[in-house]
C-alpha atoms as a PDB file:
ATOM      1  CA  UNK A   1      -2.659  16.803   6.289  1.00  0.00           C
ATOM      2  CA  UNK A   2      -3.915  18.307   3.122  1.00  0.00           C
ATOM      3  CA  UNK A   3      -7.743  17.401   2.265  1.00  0.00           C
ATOM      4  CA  UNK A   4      -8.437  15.447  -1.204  1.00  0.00           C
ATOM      5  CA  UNK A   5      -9.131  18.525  -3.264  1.00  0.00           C
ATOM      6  CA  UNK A   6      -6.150  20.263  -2.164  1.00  0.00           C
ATOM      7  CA  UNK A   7      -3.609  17.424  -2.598  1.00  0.00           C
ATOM      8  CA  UNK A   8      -5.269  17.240  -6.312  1.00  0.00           C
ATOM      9  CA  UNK A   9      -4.279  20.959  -6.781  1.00  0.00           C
ATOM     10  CA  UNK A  10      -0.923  20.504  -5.607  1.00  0.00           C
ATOM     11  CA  UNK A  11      -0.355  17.471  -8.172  1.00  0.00           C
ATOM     12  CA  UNK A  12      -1.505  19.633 -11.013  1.00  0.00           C
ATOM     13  CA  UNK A  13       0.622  22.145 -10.226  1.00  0.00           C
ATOM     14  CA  UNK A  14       2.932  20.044 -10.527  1.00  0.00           C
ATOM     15  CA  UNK A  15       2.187  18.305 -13.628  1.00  0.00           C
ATOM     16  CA  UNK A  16       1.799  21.805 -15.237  1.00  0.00           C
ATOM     17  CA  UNK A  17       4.941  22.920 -13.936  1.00  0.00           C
ATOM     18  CA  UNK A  18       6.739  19.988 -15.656  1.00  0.00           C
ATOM     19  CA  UNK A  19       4.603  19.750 -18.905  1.00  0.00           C
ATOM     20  CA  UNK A  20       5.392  23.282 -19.668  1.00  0.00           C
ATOM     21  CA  UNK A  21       9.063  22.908 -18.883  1.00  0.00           C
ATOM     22  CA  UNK A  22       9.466  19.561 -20.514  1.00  0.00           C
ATOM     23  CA  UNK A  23       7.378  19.017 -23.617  1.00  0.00           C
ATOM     24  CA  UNK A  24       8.457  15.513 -24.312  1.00  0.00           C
ATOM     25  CA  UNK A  25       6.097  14.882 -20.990  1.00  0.00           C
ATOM     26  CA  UNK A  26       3.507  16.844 -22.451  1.00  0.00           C
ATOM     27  CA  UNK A  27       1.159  14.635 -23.618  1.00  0.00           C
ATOM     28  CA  UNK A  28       1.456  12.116 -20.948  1.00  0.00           C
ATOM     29  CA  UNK A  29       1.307  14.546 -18.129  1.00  0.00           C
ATOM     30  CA  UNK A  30      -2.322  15.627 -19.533  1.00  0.00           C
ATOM     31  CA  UNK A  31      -3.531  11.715 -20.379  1.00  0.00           C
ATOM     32  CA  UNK A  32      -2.611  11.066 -17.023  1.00  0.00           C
ATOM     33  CA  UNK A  33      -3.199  14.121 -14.661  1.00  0.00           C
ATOM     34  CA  UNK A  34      -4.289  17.311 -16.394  1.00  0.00           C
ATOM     35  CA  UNK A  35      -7.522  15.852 -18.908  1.00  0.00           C
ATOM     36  CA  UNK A  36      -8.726  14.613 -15.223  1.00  0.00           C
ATOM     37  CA  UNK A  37     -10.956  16.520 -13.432  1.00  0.00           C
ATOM     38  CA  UNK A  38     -10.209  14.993  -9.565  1.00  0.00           C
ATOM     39  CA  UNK A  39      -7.921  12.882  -8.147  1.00  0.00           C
ATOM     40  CA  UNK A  40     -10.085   9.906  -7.948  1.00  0.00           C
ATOM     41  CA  UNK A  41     -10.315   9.811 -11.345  1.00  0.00           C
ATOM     42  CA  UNK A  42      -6.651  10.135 -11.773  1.00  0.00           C
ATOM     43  CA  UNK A  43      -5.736   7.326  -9.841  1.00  0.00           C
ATOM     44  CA  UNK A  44      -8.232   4.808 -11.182  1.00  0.00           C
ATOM     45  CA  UNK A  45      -6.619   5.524 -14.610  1.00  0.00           C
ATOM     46  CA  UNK A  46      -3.167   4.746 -13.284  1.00  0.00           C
ATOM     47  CA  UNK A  47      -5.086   1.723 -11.148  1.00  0.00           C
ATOM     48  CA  UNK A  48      -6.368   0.431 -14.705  1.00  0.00           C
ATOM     49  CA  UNK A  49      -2.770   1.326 -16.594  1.00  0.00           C
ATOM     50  CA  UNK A  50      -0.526  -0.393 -14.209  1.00  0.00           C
ATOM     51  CA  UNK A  51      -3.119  -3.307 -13.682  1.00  0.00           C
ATOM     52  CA  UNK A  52      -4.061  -4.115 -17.175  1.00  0.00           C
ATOM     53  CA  UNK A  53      -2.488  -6.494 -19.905  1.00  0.00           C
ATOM     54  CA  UNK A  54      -4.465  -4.554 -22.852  1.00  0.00           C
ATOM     55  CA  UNK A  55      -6.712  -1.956 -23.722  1.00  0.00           C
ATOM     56  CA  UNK A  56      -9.750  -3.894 -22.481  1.00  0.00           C
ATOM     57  CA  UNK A  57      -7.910  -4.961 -19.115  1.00  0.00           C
ATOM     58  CA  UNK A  58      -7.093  -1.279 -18.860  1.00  0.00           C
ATOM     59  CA  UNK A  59     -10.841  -0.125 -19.406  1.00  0.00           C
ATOM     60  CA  UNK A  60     -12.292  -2.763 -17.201  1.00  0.00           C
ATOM     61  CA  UNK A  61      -9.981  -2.326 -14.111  1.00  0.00           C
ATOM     62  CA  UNK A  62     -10.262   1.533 -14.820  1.00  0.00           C
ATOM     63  CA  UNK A  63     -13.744   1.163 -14.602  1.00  0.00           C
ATOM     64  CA  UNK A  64     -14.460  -0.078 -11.456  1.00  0.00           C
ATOM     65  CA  UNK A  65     -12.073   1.690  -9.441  1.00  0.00           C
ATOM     66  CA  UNK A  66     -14.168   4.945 -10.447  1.00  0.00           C
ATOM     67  CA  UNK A  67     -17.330   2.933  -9.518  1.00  0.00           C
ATOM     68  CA  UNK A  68     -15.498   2.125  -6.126  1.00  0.00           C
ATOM     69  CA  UNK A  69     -14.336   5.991  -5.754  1.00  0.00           C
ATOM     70  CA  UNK A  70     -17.791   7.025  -6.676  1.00  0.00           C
ATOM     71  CA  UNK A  71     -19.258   4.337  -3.676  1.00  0.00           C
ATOM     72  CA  UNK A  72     -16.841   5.163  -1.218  1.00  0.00           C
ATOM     73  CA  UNK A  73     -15.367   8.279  -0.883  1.00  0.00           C
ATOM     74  CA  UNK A  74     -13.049   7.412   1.938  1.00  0.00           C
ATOM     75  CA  UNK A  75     -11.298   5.005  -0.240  1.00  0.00           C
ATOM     76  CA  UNK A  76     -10.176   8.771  -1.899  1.00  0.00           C
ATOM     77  CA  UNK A  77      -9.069   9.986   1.139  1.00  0.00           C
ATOM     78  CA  UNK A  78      -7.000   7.052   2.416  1.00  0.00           C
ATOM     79  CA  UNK A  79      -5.286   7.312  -1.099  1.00  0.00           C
ATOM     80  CA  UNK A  80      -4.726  11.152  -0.604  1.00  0.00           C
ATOM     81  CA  UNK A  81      -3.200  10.330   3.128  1.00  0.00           C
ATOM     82  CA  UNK A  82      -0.945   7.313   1.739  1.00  0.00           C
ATOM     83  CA  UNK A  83       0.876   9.700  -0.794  1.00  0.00           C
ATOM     84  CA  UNK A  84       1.356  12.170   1.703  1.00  0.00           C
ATOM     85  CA  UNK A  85       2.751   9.453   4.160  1.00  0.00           C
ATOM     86  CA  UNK A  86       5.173   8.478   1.502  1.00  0.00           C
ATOM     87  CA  UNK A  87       6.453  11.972   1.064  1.00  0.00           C
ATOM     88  CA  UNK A  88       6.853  12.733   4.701  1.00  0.00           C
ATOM     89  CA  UNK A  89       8.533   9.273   4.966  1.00  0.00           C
ATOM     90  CA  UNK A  90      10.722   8.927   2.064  1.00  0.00           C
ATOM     91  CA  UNK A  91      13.354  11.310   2.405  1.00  0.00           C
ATOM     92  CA  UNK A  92      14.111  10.846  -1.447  1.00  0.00           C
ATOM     93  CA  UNK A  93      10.654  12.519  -2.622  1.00  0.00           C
ATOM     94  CA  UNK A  94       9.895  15.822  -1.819  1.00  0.00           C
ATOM     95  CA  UNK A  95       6.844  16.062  -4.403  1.00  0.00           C
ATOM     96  CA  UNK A  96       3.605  14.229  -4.527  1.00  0.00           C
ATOM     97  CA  UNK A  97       3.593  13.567  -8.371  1.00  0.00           C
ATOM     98  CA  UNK A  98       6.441  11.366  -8.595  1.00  0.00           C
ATOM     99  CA  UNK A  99       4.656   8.782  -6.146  1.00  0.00           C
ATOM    100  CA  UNK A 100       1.708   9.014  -8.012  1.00  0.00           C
ATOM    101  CA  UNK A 101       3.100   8.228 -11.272  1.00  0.00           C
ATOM    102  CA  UNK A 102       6.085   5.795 -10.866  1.00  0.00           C
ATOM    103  CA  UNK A 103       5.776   4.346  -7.293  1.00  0.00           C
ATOM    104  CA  UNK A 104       4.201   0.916  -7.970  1.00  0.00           C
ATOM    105  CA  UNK A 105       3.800   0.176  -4.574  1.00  0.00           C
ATOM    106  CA  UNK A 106       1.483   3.384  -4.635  1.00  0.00           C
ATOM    107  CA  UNK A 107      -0.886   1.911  -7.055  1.00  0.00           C
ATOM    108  CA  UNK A 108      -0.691  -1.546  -5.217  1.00  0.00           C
ATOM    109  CA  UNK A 109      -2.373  -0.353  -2.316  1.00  0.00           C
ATOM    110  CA  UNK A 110      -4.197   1.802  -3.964  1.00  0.00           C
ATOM    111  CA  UNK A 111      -5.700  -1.261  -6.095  1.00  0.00           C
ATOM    112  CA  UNK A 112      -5.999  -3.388  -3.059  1.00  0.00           C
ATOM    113  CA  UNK A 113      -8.445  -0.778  -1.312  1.00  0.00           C
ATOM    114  CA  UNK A 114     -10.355  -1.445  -4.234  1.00  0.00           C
ATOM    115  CA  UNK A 115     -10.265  -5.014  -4.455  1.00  0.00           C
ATOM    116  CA  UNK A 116     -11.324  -4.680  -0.359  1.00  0.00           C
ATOM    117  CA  UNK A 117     -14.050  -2.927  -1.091  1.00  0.00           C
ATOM    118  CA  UNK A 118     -15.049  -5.218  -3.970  1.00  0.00           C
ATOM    119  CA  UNK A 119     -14.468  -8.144  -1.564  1.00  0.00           C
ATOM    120  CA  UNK A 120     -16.603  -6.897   1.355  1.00  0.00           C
ATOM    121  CA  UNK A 121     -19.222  -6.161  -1.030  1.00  0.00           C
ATOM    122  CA  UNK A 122     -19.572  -9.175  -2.372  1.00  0.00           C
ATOM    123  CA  UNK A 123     -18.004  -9.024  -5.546  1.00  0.00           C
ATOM    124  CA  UNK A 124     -14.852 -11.611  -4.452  1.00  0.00           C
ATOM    125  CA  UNK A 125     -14.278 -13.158  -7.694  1.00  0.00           C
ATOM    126  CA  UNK A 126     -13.208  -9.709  -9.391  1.00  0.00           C
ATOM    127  CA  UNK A 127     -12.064  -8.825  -5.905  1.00  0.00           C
ATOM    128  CA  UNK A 128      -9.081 -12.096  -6.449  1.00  0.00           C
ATOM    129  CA  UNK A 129      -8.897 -11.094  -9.817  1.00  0.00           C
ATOM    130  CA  UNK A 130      -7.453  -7.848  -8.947  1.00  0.00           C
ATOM    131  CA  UNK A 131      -5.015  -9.286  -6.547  1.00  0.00           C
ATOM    132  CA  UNK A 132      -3.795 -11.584  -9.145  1.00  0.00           C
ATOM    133  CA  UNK A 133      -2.943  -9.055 -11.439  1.00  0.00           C
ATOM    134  CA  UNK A 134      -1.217  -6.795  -9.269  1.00  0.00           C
ATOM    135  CA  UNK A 135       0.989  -9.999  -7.980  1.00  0.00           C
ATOM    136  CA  UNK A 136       1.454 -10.512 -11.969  1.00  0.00           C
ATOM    137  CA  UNK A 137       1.953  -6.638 -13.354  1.00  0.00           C
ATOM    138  CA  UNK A 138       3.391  -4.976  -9.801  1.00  0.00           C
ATOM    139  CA  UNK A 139       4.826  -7.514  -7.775  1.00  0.00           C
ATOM    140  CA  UNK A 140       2.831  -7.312  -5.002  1.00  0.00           C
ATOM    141  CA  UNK A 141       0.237  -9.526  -4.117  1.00  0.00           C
ATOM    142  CA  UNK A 142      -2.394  -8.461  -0.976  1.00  0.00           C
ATOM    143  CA  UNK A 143      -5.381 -10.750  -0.078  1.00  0.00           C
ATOM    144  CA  UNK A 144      -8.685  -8.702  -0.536  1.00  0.00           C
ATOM    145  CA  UNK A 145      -9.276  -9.831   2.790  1.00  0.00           C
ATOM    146  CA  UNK A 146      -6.726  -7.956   4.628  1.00  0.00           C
ATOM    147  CA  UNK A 147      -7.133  -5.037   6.632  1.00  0.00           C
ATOM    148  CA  UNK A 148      -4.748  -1.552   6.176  1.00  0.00           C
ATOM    149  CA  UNK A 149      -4.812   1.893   7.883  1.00  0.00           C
ATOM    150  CA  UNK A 150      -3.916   4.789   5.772  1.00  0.00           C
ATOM    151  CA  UNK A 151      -0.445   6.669   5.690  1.00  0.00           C
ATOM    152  CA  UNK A 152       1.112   3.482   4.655  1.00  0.00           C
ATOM    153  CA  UNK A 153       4.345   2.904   2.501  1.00  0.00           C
ATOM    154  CA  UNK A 154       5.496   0.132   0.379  1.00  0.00           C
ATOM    155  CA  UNK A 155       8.960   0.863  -0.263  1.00  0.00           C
ATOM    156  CA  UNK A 156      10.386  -0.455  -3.408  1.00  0.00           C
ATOM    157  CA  UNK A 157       7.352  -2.820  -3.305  1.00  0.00           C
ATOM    158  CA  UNK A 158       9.049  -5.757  -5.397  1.00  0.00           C
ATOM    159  CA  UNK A 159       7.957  -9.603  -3.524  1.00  0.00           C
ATOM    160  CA  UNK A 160       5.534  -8.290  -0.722  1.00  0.00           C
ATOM    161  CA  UNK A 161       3.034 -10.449   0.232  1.00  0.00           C
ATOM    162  CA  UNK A 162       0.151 -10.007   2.810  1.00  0.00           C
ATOM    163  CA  UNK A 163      -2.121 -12.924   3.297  1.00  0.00           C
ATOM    164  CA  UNK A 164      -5.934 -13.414   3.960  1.00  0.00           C
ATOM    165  CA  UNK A 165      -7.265 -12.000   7.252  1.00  0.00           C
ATOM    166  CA  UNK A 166      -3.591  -9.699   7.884  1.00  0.00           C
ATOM    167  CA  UNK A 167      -4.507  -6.906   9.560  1.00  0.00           C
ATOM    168  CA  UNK A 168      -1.932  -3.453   9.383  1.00  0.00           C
ATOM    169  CA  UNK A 169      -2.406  -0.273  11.356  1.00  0.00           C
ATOM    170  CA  UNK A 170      -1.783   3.673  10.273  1.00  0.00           C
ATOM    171  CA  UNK A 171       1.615   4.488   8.946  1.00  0.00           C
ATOM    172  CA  UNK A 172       3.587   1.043   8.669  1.00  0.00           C
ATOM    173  CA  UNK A 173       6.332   0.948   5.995  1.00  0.00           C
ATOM    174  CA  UNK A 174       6.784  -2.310   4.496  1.00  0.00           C
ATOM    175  CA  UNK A 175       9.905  -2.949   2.448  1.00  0.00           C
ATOM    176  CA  UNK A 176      10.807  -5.648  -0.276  1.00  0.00           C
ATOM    177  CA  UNK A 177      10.267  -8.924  -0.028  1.00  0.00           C
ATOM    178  CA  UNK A 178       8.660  -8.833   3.002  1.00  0.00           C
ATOM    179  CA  UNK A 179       5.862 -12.171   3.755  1.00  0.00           C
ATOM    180  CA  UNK A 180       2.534 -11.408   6.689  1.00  0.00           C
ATOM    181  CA  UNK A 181       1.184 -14.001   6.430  1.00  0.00           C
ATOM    182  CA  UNK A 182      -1.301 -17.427   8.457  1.00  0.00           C
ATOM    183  CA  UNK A 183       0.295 -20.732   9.604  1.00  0.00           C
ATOM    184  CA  UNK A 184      -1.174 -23.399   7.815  1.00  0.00           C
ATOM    185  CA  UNK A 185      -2.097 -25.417  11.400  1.00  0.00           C
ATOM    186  CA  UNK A 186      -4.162 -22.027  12.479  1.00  0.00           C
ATOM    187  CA  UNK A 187      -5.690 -20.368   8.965  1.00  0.00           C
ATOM    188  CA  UNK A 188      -8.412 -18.631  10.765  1.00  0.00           C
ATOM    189  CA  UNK A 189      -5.738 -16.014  12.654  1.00  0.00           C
ATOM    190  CA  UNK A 190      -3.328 -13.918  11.262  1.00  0.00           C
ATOM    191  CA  UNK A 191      -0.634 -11.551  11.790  1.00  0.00           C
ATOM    192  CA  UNK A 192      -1.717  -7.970  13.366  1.00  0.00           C
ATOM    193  CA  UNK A 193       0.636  -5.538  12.660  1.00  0.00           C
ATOM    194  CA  UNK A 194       0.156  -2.290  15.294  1.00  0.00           C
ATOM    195  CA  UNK A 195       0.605   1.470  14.027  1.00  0.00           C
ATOM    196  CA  UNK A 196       3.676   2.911  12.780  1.00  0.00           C
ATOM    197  CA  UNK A 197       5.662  -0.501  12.494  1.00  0.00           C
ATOM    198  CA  UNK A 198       8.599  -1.116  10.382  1.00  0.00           C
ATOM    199  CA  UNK A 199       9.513  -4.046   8.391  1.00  0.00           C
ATOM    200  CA  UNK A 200      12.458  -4.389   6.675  1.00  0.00           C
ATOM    201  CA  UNK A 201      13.252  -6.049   3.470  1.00  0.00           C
ATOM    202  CA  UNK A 202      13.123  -9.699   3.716  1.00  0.00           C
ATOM    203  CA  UNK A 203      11.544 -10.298   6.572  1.00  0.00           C
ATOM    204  CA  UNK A 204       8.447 -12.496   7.153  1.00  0.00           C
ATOM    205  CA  UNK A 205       5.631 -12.364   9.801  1.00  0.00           C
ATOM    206  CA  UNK A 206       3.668 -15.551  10.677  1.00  0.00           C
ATOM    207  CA  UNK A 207       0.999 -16.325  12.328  1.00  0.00           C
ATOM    208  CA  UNK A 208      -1.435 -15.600  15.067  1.00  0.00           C
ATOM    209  CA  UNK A 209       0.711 -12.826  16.689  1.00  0.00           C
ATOM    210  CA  UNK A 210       0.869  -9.357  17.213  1.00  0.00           C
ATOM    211  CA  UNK A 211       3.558  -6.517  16.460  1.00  0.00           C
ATOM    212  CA  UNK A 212       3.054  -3.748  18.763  1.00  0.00           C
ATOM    213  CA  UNK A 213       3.002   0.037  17.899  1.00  0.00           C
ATOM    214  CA  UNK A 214       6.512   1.056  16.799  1.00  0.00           C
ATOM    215  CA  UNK A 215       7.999  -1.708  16.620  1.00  0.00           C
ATOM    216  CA  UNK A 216      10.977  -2.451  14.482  1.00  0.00           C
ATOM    217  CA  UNK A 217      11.319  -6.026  12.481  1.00  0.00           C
ATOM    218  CA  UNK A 218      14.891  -6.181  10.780  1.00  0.00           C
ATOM    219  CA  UNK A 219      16.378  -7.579   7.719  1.00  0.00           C
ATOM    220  CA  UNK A 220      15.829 -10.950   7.283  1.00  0.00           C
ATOM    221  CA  UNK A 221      14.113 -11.655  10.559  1.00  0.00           C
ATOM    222  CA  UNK A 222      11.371 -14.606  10.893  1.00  0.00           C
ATOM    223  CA  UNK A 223       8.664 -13.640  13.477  1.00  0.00           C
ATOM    224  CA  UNK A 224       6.596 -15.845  15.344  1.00  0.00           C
ATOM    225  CA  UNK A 225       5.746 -14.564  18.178  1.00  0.00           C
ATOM    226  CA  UNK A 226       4.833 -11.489  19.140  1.00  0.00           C
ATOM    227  CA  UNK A 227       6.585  -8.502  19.862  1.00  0.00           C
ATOM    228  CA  UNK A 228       5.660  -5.376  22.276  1.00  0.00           C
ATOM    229  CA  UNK A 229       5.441  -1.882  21.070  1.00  0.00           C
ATOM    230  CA  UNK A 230       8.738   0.002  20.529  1.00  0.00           C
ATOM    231  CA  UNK A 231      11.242  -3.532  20.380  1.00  0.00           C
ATOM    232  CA  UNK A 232      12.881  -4.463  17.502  1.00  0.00           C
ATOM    233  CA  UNK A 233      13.009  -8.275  16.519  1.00  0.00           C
ATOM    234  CA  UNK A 234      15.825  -9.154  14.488  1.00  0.00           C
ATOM    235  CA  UNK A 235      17.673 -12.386  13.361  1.00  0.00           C
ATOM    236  CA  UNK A 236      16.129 -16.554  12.807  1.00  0.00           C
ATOM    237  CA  UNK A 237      14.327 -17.030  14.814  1.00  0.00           C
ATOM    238  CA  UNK A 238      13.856 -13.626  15.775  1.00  0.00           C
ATOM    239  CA  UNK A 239      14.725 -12.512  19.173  1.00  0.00           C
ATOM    240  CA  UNK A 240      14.032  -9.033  20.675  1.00  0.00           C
ATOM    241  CA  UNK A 241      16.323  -6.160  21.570  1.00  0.00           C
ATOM    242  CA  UNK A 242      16.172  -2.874  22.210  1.00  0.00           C
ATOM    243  CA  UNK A 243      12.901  -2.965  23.960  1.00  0.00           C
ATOM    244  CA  UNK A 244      11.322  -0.247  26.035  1.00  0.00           C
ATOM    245  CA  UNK A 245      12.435  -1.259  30.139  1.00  0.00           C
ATOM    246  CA  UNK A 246       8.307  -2.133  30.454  1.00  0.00           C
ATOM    247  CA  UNK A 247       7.929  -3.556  27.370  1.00  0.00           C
ATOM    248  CA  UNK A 248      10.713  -6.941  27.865  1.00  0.00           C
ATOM    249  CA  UNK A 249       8.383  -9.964  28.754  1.00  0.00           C
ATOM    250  CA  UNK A 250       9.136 -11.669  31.874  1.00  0.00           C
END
């Protein structure tokens, strides 16, 4: 994987490629990429764009997701991992701009590692407020609470929800409309998803379970109990097939 600086060249490149080829995206091409000078500072501008209702929304989300940048540098480099993921997963982008600039579920994430950061330090109320207007503006609404690896992808990111206390591993995709979330009875556990799980559109994920590495949850499927690494779980209740020969409960 590319480092932080070099993903930032490569996304100029880009940017100057198309600017000078396209002048209509000129201007907006330089407010949003080339008048930056790093990629944090990029992406907190499209953080405080996509979050913000008006000019001082815009300032005030922008704001903080440099001060978070500046604070924690790693929140950088998970950003600079979960673009790459999305072009090595998404066999419809082959560039690292177009993510950047039009993939709301990007910027979700990317504003929830904020809001994470905000949360554990304290700072819960703006922490909430963040998740609320990412729910509002991008359709995606993750609890500052929750815990998320890097090399993730939300896929058309329209109606996900991960609750309080959800905990994801490195390189899940997570497609629309798709629910992790705590059963009221037991609010102190949640779902923990392992590495490199899928979850297709529509499905939901409840309670104090756990999906193992590589799993596969289809369409549609309701989850409530856990399922080993490498099965799929499909269908209402969900029930498991195509599970490793060591990994079928007995």
């Amino acid at each position: 994987m590319a480092s932080a600086e070099q993903l930032w060249q490569s996304v100029r490149g880009e940017a100057e490629a198309i600017a000078g080829s396209d002048p209509v995206l000129a201007s907006s091409l330089a407010q949003s990429i080339l008048d930056h000078p790093d990629f944090g500072s990029a992406l907190a501008f499209q953080i405080g764009q996509r979050l913000g209702s008006g000019d001082d929304d815009r300032a005030r989300f922008t704001r903080v997701a440099h001060e978070a940048f500046a604070a924690a540098p790693e929140l950088v480099e998970a950003a600079n991992l979960d673009l790459q993921g999305i072009v090595h997963h998404d066999p419809a982008t082959t560039a690292l701009l177009p993510p950047l600039l039009n993939f709301k579920g990007y910027v979700a994430l990317e504003a929830w590692r904020v809001s994470n950061w905000l949360w554990q330090s304290g700072r819960r109320d703006f922490a909430l407020l963040m998740q609320s207007a990412s729910s509002e503006r991008l359709q995606v609404s993750i609890h500052p609470s929750a815990s998320i690896g890097s090399s993730v992808f939300l896929d058309h990111a329209t109606g996900i929800i991960i609750g309080a206390l959800s905990c994801i591993g490195d390189g899940v995709t997570i497609l629309q409309n798709v629910t992790i979330g705590r059963k009221p009875e037991n609010p102190a556990r949640a779902p923990r998803i392992g590495r490199f799980v899928l979850l297709s559109s529509g499905s939901s994920v409840i309670g104090d379970i756990v999906i193992g590495d590589f799993a596969r949850i289809g369409a549609g499927a309701v989850v409530t109990r856990d399922v080993p690494a490498g099965c799929t779980a499909v269908g209402v209740p969900a029930r498991l097939i195509n599970c490793p020969e060591d990994a079928v409960p007995t």
